[in-house]
C-alpha atoms as a PDB file:
ATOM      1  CA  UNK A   1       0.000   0.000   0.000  1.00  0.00           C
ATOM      2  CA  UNK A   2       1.178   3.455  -0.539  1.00  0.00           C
ATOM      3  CA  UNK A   3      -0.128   6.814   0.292  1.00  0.00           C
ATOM      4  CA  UNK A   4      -2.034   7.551  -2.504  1.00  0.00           C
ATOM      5  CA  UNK A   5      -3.901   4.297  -2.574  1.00  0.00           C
ATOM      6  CA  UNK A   6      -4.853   4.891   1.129  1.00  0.00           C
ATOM      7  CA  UNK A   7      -8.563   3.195   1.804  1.00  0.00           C
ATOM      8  CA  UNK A   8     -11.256   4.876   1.484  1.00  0.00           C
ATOM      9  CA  UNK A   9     -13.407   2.735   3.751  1.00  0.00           C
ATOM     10  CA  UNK A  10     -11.080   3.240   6.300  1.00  0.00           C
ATOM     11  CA  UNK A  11     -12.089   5.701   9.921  1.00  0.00           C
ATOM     12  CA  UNK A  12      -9.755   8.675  10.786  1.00  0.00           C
ATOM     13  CA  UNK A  13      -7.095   7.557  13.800  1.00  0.00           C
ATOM     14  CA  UNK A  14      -5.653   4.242  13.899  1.00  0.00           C
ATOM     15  CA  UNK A  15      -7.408   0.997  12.717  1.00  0.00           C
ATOM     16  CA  UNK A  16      -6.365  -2.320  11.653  1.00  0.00           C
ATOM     17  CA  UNK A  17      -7.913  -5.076   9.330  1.00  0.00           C
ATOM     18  CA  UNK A  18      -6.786  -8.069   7.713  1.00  0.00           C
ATOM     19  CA  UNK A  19      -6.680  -9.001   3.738  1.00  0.00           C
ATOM     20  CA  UNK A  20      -5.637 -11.821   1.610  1.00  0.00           C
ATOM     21  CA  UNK A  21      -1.749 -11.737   0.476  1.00  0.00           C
ATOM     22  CA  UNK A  22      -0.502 -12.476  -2.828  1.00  0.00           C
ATOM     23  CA  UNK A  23       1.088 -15.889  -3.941  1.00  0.00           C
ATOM     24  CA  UNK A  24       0.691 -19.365  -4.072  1.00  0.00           C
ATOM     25  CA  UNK A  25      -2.399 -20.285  -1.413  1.00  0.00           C
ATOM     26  CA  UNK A  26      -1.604 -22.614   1.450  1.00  0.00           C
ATOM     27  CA  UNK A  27      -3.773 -24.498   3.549  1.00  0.00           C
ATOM     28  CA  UNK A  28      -3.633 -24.496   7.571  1.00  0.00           C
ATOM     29  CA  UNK A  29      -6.567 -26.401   9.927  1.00  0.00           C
ATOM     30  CA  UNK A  30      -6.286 -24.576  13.158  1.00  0.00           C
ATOM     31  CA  UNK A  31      -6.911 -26.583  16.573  1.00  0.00           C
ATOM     32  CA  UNK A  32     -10.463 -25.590  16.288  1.00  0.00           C
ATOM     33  CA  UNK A  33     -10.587 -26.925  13.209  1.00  0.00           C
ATOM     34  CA  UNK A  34     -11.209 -24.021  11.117  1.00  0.00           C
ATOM     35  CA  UNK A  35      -9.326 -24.023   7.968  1.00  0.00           C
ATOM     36  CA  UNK A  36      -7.327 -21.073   6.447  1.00  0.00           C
ATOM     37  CA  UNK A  37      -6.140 -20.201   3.397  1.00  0.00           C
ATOM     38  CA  UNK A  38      -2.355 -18.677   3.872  1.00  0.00           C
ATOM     39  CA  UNK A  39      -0.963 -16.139   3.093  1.00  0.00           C
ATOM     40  CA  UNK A  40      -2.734 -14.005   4.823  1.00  0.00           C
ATOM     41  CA  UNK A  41      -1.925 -10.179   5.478  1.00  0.00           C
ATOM     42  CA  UNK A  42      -2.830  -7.780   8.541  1.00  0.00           C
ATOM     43  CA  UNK A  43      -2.111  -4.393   8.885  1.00  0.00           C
ATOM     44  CA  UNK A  44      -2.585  -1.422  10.903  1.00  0.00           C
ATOM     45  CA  UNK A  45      -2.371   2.659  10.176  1.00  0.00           C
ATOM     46  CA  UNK A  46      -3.090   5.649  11.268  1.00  0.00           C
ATOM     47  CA  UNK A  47      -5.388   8.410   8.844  1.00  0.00           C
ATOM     48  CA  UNK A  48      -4.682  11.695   9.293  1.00  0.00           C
ATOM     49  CA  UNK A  49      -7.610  13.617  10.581  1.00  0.00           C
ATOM     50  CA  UNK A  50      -6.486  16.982   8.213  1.00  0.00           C
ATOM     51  CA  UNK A  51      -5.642  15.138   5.228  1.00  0.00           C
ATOM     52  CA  UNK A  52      -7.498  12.042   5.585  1.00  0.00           C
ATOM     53  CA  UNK A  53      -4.207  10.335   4.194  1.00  0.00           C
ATOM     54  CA  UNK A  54      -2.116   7.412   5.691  1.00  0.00           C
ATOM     55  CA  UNK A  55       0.560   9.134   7.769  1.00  0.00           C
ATOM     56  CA  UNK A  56       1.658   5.633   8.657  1.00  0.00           C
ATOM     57  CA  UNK A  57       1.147   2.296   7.978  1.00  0.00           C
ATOM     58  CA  UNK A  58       2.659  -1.519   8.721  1.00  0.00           C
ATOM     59  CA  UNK A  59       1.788  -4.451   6.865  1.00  0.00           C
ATOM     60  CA  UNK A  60       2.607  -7.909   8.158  1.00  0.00           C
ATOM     61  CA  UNK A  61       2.338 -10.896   6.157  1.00  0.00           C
ATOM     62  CA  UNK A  62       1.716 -14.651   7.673  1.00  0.00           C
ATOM     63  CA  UNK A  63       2.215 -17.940   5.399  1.00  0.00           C
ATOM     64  CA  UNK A  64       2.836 -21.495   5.640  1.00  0.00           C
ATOM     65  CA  UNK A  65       6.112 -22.422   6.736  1.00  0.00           C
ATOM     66  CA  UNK A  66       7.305 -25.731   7.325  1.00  0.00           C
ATOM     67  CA  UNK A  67       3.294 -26.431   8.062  1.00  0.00           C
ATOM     68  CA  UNK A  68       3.313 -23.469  10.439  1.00  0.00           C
ATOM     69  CA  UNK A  69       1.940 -19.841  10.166  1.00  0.00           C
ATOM     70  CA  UNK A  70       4.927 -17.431  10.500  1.00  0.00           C
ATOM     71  CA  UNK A  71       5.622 -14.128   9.671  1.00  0.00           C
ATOM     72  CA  UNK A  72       7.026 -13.918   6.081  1.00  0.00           C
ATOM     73  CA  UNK A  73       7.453  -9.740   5.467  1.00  0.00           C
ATOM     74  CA  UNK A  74       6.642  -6.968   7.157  1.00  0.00           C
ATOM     75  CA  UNK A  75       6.736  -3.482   5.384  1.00  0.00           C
ATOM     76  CA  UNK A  76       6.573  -0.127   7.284  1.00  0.00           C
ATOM     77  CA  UNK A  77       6.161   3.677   5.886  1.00  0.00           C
ATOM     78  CA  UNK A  78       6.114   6.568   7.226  1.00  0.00           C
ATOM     79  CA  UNK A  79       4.737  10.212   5.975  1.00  0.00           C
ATOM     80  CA  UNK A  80       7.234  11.879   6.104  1.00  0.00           C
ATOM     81  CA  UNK A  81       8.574   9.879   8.818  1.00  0.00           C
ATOM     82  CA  UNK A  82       8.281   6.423  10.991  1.00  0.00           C
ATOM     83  CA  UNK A  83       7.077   7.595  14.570  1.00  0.00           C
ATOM     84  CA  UNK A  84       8.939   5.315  16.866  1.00  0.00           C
ATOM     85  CA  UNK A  85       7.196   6.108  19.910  1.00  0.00           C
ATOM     86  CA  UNK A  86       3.892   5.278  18.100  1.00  0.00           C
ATOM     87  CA  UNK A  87       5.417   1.844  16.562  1.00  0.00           C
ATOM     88  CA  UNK A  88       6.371   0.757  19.901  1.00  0.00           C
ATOM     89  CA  UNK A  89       2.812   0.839  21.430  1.00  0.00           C
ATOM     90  CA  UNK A  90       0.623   0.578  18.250  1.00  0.00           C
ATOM     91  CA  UNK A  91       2.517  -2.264  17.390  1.00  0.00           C
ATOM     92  CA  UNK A  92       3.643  -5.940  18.634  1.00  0.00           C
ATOM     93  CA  UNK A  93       5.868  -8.033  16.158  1.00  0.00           C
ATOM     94  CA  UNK A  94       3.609 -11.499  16.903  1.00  0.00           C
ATOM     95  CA  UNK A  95       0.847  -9.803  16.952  1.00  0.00           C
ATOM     96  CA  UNK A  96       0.044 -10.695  13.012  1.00  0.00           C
ATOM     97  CA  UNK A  97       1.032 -14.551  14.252  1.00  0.00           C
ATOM     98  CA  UNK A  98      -1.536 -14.525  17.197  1.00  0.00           C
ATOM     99  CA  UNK A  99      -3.958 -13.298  15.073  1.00  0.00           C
ATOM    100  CA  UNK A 100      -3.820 -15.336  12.209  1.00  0.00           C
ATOM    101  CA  UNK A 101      -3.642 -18.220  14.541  1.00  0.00           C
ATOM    102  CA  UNK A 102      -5.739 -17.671  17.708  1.00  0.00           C
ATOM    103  CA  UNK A 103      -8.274 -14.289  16.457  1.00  0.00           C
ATOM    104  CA  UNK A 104      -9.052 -15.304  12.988  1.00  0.00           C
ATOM    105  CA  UNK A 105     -10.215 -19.066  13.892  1.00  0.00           C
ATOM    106  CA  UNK A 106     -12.171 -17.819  16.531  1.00  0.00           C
ATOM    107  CA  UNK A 107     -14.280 -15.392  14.339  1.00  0.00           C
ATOM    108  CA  UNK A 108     -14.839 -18.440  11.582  1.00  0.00           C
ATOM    109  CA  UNK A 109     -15.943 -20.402  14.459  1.00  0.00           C
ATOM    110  CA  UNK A 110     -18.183 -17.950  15.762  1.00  0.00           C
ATOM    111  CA  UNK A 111     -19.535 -17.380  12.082  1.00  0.00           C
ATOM    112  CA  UNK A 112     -17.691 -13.720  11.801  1.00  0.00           C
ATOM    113  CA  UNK A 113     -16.293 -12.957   8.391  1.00  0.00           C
ATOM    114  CA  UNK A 114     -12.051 -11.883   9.451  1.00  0.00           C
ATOM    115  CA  UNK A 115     -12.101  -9.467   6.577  1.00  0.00           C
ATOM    116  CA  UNK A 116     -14.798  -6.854   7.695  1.00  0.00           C
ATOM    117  CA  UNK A 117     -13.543  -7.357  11.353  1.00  0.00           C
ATOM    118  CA  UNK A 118     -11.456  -4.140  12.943  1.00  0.00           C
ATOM    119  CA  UNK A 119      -9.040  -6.070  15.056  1.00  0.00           C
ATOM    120  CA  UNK A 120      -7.713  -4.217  17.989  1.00  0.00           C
ATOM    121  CA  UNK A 121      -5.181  -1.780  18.159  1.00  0.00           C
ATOM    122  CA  UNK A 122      -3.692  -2.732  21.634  1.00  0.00           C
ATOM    123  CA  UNK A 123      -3.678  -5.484  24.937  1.00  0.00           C
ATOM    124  CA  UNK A 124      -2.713  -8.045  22.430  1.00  0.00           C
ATOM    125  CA  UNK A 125      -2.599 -11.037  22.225  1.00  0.00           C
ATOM    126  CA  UNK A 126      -5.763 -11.220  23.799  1.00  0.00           C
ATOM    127  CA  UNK A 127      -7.898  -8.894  21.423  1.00  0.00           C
ATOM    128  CA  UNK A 128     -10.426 -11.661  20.264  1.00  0.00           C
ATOM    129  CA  UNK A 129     -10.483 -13.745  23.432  1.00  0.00           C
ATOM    130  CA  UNK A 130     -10.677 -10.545  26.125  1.00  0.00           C
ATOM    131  CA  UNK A 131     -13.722  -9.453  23.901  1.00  0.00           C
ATOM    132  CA  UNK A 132     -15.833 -12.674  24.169  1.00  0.00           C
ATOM    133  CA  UNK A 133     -15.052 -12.432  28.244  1.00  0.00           C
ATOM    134  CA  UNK A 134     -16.677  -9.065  28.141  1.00  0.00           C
ATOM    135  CA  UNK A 135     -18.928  -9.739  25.779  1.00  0.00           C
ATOM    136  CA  UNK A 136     -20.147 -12.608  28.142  1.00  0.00           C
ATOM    137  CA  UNK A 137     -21.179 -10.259  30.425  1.00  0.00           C
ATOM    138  CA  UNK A 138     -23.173  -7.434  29.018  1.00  0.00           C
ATOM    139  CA  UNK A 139     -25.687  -6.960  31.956  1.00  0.00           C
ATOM    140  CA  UNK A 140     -27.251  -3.958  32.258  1.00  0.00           C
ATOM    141  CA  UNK A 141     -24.924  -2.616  34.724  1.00  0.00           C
ATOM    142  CA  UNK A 142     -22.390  -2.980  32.410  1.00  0.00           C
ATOM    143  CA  UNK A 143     -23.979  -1.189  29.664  1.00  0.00           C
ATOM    144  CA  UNK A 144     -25.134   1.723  32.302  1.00  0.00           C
ATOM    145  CA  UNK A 145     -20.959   1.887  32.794  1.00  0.00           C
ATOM    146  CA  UNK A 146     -20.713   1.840  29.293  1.00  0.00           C
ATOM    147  CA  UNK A 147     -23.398   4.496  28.798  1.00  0.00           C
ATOM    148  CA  UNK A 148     -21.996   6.817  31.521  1.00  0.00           C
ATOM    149  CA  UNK A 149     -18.429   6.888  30.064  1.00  0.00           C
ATOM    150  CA  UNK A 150     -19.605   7.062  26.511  1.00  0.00           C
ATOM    151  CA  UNK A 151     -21.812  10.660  27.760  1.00  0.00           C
ATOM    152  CA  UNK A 152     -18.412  11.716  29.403  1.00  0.00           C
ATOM    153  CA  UNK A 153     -16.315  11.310  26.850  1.00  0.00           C
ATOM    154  CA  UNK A 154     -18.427  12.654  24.002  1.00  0.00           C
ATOM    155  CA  UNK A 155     -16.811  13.168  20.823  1.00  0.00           C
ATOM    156  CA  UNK A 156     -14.231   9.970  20.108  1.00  0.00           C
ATOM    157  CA  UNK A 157     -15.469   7.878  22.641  1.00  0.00           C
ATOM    158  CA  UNK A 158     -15.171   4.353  20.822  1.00  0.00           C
ATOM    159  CA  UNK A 159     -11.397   5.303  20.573  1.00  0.00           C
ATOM    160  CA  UNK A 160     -11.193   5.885  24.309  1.00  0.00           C
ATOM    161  CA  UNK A 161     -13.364   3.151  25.589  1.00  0.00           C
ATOM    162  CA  UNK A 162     -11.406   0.787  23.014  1.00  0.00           C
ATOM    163  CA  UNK A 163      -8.050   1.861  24.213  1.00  0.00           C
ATOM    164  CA  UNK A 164      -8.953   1.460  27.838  1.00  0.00           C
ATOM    165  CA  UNK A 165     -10.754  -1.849  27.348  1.00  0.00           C
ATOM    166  CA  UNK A 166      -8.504  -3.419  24.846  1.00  0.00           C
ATOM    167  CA  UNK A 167     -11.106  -4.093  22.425  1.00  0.00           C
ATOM    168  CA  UNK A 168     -11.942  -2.930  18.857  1.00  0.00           C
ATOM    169  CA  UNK A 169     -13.909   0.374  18.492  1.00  0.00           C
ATOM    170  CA  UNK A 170     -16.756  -1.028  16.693  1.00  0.00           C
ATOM    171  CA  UNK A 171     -17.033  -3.481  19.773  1.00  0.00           C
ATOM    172  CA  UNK A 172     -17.618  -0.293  21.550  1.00  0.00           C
ATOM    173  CA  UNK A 173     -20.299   1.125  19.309  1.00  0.00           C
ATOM    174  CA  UNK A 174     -22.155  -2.174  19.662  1.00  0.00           C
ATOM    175  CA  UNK A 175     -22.272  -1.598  23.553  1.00  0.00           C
ATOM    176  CA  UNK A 176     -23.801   1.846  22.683  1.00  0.00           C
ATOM    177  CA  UNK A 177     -25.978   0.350  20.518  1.00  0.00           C
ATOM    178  CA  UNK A 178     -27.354  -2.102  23.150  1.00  0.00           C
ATOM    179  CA  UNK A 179     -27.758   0.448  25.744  1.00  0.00           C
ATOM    180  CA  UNK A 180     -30.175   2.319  23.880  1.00  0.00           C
ATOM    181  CA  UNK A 181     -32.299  -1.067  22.758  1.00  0.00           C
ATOM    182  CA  UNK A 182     -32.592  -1.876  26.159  1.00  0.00           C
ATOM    183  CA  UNK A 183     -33.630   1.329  27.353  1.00  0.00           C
ATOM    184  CA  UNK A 184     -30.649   2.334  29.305  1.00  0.00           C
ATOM    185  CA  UNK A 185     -29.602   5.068  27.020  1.00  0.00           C
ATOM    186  CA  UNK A 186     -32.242   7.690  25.375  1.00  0.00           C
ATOM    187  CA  UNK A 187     -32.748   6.869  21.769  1.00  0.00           C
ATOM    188  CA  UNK A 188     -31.277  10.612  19.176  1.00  0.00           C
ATOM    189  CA  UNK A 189     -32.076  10.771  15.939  1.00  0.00           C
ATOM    190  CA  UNK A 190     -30.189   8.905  13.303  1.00  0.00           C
ATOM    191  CA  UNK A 191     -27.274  10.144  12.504  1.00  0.00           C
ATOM    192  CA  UNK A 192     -26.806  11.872  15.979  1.00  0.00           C
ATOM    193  CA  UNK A 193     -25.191  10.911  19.031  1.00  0.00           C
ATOM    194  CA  UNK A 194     -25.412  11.789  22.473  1.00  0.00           C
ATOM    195  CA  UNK A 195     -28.274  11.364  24.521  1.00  0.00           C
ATOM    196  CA  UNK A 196     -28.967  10.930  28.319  1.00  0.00           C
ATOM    197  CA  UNK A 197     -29.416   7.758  31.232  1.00  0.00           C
ATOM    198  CA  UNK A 198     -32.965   6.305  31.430  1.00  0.00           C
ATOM    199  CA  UNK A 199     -31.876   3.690  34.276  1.00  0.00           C
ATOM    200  CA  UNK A 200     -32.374   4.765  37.666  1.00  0.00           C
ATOM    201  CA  UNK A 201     -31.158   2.151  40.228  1.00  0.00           C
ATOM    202  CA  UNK A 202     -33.911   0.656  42.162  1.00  0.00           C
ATOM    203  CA  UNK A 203     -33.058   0.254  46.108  1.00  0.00           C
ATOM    204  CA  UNK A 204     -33.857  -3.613  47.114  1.00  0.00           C
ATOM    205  CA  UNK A 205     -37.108  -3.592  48.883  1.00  0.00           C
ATOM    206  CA  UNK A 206     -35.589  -5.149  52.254  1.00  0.00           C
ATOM    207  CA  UNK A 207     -33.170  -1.843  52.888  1.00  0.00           C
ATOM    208  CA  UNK A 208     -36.521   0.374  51.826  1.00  0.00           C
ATOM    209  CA  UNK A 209     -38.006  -1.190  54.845  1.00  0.00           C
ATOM    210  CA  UNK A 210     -35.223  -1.146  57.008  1.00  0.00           C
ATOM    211  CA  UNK A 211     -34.812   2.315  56.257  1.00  0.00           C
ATOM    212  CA  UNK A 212     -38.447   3.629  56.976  1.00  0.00           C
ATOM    213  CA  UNK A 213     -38.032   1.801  60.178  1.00  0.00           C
ATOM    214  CA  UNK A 214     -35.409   3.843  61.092  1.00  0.00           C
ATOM    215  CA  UNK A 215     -37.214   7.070  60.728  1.00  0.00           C
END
């Protein structure tokens, strides 16, 4: 990928997905028993708000080697420069590996197509398996967190939320989502955000009554 063939489909900030690579296809069954068709490539990059260019990318490739998954090239650019600082939290050299091997299985498994999945942009290697734990638990009190944080934050919450939970951002839009269909979060027209809590906690009936019997 260069510069001038940045995505279009791609959100401002830093994001990563995966694609096919180029080359002779190899086959790999994963414990699960998912099968996947090598080489595979993932990648992660950062569009400029202002320009709404890539003003840096990496591109890591996995393939079959000696019937494992290993990483095979790896190509980084920089406009007009390679931040290091950036590099060295934005990205993990297995990371590609425990993707292609633990993430991507997971999401076949689960019936999730990899290539229209944003894969986490920190906390790996646990970016598929921490989001099924939390995922697990979506109670309502969860989602009220959820809500709270996302009406604090405001503008470029799912980047926040996602950084601080170690999940994808579109994980946290989904949460948002849900808190609103379950009436924890007011409904705003489409297109709009923000809105306000609808939950108020209920007291359990048995301090209720040991309160009025204080009084």
């Amino acid at each position: 990928m260069t510069r001038s063939n940045t995505p279009k489909n791609r959100p401002n900030g830093i994001s990563s997905r995966l694609k096919r690579g180029k080359g002779a296809r190899s086959k790999w069954v994963a414990p699960n028993g998912q099968v996947l068709q090598l080489p595979l490539v993932l990648d992660i990059l950062n569009i400029d708000e202002g320009s709404g260019e890539a003003s840096w990318f990496v591109e890591a490739q996995v393939d079959l080697v000696a019937d494992q998954p290993e990483l095979t090239d790896v190509q980084l650019k920089g406009y007009p420069l390679l931040d290091a600082n950036y590099l060295q939290v934005f990205f993990r050299w297995s990371t590609p590996i425990d993707v292609v091997t633990r993430t991507v299985p997971n999401l076949l498994e689960q019936g999730i197509d990899p290539f229209e999945h944003e894969y986490a942009t920190s906390s790996y290697p646990d970016d598929f398996d921490s989001s099924k734990k939390v995922n697990a638990r979506l109670s309502d009190e969860f989602l009220e967190e959820i809500a709270q944080q996302y009406l604090a934050v405001g503008r470029g919450y799912a980047e926040v939320i996602a950084s601080e939970r170690g999940v994808a951002r579109r994980t946290v839009v989904s949460w948002v989502e849900k808190a609103r269909k379950r009436g924890i979060l007011s409904a705003t027209k489409p297109g709009s955000s923000g809105g306000s809590l609808l939950v108020k906690r209920k007291m359990k009936r048995g301090v209720d009554r040991g309160e009025k019997s204080h009084s």
